[in-house]
Protein backbone atom coordinates (compact mmCIF):
# COMPACT_ATOMS: atom_id res chain seq x y z
CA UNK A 1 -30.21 12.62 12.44
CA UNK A 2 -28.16 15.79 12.86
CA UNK A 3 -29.33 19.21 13.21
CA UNK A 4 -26.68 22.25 13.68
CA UNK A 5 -28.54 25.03 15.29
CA UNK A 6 -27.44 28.82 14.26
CA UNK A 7 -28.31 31.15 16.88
CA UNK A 8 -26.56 34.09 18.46
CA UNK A 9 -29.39 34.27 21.02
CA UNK A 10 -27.75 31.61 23.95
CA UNK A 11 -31.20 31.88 25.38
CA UNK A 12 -32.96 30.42 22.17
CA UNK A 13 -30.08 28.28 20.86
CA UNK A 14 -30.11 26.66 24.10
CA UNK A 15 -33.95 26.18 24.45
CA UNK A 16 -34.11 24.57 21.04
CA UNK A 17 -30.99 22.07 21.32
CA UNK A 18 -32.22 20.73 24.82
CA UNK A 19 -35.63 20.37 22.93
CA UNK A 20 -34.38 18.66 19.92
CA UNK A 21 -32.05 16.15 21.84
CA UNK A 22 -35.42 15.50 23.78
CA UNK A 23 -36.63 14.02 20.17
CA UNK A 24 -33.84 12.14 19.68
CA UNK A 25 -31.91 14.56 17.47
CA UNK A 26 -28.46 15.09 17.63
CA UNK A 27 -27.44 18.51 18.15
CA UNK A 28 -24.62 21.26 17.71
CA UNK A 29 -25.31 24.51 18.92
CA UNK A 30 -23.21 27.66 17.14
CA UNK A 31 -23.72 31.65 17.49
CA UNK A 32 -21.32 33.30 15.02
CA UNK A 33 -22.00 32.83 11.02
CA UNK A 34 -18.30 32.27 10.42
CA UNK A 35 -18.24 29.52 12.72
CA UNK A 36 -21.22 27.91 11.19
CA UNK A 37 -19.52 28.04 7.40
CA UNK A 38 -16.95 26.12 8.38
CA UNK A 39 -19.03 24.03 10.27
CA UNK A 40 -21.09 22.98 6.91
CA UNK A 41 -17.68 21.19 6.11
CA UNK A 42 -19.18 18.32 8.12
CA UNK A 43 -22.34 17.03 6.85
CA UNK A 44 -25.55 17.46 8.97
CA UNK A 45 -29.22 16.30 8.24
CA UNK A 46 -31.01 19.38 8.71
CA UNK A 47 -29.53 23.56 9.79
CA UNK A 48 -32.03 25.85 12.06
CA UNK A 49 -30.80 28.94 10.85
CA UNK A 50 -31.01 32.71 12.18
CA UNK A 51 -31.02 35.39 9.77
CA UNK A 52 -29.36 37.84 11.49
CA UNK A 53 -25.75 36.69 13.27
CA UNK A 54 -22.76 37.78 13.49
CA UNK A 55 -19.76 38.23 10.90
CA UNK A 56 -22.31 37.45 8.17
CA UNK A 57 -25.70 36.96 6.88
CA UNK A 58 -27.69 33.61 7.56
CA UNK A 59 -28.48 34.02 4.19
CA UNK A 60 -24.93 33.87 3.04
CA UNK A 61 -24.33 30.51 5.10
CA UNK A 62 -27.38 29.41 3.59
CA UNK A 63 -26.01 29.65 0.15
CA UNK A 64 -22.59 28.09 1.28
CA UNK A 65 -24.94 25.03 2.36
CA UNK A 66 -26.59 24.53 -0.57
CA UNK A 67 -23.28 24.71 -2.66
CA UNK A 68 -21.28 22.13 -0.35
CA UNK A 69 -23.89 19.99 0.80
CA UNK A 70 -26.66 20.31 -1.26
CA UNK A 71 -28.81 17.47 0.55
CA UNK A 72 -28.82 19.27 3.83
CA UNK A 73 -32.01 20.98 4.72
CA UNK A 74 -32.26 24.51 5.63
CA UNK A 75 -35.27 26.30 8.22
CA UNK A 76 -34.74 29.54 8.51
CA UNK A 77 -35.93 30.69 12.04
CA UNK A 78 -36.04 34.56 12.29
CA UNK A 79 -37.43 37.53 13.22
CA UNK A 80 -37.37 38.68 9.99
CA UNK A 81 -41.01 38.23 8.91
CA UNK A 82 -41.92 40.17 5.66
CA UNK A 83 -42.81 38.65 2.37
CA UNK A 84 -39.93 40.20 0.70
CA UNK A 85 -37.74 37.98 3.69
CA UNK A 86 -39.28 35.10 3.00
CA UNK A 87 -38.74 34.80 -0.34
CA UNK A 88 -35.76 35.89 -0.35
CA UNK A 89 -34.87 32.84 2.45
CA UNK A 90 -36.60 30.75 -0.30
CA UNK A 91 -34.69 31.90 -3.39
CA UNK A 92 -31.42 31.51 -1.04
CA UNK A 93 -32.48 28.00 -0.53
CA UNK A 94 -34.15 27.37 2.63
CA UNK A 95 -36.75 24.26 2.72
CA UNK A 96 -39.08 26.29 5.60
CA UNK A 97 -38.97 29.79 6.92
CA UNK A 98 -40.36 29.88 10.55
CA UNK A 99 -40.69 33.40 11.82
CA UNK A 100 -40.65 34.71 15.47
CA UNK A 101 -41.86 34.72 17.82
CA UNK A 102 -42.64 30.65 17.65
CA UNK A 103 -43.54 27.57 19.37
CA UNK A 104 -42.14 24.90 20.06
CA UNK A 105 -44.37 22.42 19.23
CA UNK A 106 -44.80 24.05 15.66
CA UNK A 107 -40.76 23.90 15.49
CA UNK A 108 -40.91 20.18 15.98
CA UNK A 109 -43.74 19.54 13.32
CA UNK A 110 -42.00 21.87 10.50
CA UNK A 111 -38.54 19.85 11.28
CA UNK A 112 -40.03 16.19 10.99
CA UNK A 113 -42.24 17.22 7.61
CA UNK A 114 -38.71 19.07 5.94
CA UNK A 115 -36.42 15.88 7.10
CA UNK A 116 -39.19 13.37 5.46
CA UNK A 117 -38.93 14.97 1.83
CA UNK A 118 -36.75 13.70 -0.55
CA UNK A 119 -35.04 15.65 -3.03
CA UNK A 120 -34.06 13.05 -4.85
CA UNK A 121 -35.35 9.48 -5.83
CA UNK A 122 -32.10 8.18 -7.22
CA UNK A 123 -29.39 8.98 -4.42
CA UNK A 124 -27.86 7.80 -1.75
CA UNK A 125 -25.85 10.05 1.00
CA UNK A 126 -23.77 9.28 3.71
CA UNK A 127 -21.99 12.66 5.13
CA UNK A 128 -20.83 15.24 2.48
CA UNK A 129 -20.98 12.23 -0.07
CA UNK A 130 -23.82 11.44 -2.28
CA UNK A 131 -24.20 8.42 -4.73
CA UNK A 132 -26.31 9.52 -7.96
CA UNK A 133 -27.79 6.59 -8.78
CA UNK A 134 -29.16 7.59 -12.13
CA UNK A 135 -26.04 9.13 -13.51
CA UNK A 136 -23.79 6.10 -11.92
CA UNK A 137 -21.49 8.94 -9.97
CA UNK A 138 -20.60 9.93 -6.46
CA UNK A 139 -19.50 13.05 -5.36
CA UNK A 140 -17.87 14.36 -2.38
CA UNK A 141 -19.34 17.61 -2.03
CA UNK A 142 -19.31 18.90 -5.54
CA UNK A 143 -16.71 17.18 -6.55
CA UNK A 144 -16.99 14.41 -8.90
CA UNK A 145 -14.72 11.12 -7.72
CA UNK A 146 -14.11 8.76 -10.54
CA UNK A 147 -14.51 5.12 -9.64
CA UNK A 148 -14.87 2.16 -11.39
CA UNK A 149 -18.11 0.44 -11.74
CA UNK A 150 -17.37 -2.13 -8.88
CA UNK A 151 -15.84 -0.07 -6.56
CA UNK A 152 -19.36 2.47 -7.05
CA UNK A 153 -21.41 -1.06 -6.49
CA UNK A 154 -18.74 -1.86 -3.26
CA UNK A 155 -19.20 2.00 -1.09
CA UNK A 156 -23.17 2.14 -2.58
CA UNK A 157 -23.53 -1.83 -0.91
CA UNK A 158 -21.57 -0.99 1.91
CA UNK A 159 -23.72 2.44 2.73
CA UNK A 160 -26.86 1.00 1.62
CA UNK A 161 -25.97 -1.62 4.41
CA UNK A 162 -23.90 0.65 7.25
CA UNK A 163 -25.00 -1.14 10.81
CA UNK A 164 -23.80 -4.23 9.16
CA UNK A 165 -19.92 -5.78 9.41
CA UNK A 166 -19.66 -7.94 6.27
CA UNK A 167 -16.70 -10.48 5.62
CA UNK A 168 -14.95 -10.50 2.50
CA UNK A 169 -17.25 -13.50 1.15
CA UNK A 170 -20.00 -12.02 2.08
CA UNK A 171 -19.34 -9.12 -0.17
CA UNK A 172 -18.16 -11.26 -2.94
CA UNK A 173 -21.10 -12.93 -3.01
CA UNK A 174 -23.47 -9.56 -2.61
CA UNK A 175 -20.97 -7.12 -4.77
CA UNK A 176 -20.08 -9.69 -7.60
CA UNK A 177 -22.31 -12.58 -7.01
CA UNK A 178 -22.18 -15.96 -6.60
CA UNK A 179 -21.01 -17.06 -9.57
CA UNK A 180 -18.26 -14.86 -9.47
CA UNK A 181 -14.21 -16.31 -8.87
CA UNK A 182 -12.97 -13.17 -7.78
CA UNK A 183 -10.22 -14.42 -4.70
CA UNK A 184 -10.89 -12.91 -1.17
CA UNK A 185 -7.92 -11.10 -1.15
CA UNK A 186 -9.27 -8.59 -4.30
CA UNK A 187 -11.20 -7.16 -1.88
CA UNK A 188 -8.75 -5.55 0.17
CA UNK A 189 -7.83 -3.99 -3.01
CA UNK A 190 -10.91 -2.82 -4.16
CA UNK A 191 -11.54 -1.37 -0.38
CA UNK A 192 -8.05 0.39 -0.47
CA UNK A 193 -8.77 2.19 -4.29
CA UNK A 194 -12.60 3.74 -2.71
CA UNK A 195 -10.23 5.07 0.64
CA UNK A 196 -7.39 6.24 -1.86
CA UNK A 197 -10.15 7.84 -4.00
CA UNK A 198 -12.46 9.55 -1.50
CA UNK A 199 -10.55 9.39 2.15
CA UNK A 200 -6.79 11.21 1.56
CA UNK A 201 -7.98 13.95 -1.30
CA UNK A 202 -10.48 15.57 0.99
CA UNK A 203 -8.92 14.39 4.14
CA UNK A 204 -12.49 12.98 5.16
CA UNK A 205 -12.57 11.07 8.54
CA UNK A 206 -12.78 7.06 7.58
CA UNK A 207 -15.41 6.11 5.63
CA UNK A 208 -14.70 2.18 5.40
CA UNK A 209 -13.78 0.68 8.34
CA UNK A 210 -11.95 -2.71 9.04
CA UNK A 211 -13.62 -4.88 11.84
CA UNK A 212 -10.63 -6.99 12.88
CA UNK A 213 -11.39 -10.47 12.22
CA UNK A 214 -14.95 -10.47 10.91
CA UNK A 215 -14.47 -7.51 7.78
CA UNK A 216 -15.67 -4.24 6.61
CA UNK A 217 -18.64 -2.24 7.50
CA UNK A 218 -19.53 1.99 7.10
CA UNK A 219 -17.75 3.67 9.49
CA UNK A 220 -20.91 4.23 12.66
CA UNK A 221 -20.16 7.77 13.15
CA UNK A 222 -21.57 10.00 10.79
């Protein structure tokens, strides 16, 4: 999973992403609030967020979270300690509120109870993209894509499935079923329409990736 850490203290931010790599977390360390805004552009699991950075507010990056990537948790980790702070770090949107002075040890049991919760029973996400399964939609942030009802079956398969390269047949025969005469070939098209429809319009790093002689499979690095 991937954590961005937001801390102008180097001593701190450093202490906590050499800690969290030692639990198998991978990490990105950032000081400046700017920076981590347009950081959020990339989708991470989980933010450690300070309160008080530079060029802006944790609490203002905290609500630019929640509006682009509204599946990312949020732990604020401040000095700020009063009641009136917390909830405020609560109404802004943050899962946990950790106050400092800390430990470490607590750190690492607040971050494995927030990433275990699900706030929803009916999606799927993969990045900045997350497929309602209730309402049948997927959105890339918060914007809806329209796809048809096969290619939504196709990227939720595919995502569901992501350590796994899967031939054209093979996806035939888990998308459409066996039954189904649909001709190899259709694939490729249906493939192309969910990279048209979700790669080029928010210029989004490959999502479905072609495995040269053997198919398609969820591009590994997210």
């Amino acid at each position: 999973m991937k954590i961005l850490i937001v801390e102008d203290e180097i001593k701190i931010g450093q202490s906590l992403e050499r800690g969290l790599k030692l639990e198998g977390y991978e990490t990105k360390l950032v000081t400046d609030g700017d920076v981590a805004i347009e950081e959020i552009n990339t989708f991470y699991d989980l933010v450690v967020l300070d309160i008080m950075i530079p060029n802006t507010s944790g609490y203002e990056v905290a609500k630019k979270i929640v509006k682009v990537n509204p599946k990312t948790k949020i732990i604020f980790l401040t000095s700020k300690s009063t009641l009136d702070d917390k909830l405020l770090g609560f109404e802004t949107g943050a899962d946990d509120y950790i106050s400092k002075p800390f430990s470490f040890s607590e750190l690492i049991a607040r971050v494995k109870a927030v990433l275990k919760r699900e706030n929803h029973e009916n999606t799927i996400r993969y990045r900045n993209i997350l497929i309602d399964l209730s309402g049948i939609k997927v959105l890339v942030g918060e914007k809806e894509v329209n796809l048809s009802k096969r290619e939504f079956e196709l990227l939720k398969f595919l995502i569901l499935n992501k350590s796994h390269v899967f031939s054209k047949e093979e996806l035939i025969e888990k998308v459409w079923g066996l039954e189904s005469e649909i001709l190899p070939n259709t694939v490729e098209v249906f493939i192309k329409s969910i990279r048209d429809k979700i790669e080029k319009p928010f210029d989004l790093k490959p999502v479905i990736e072609t495995v040269r002689g053997f198919g398609y499979r969820v591009n590994q690095d997210d």
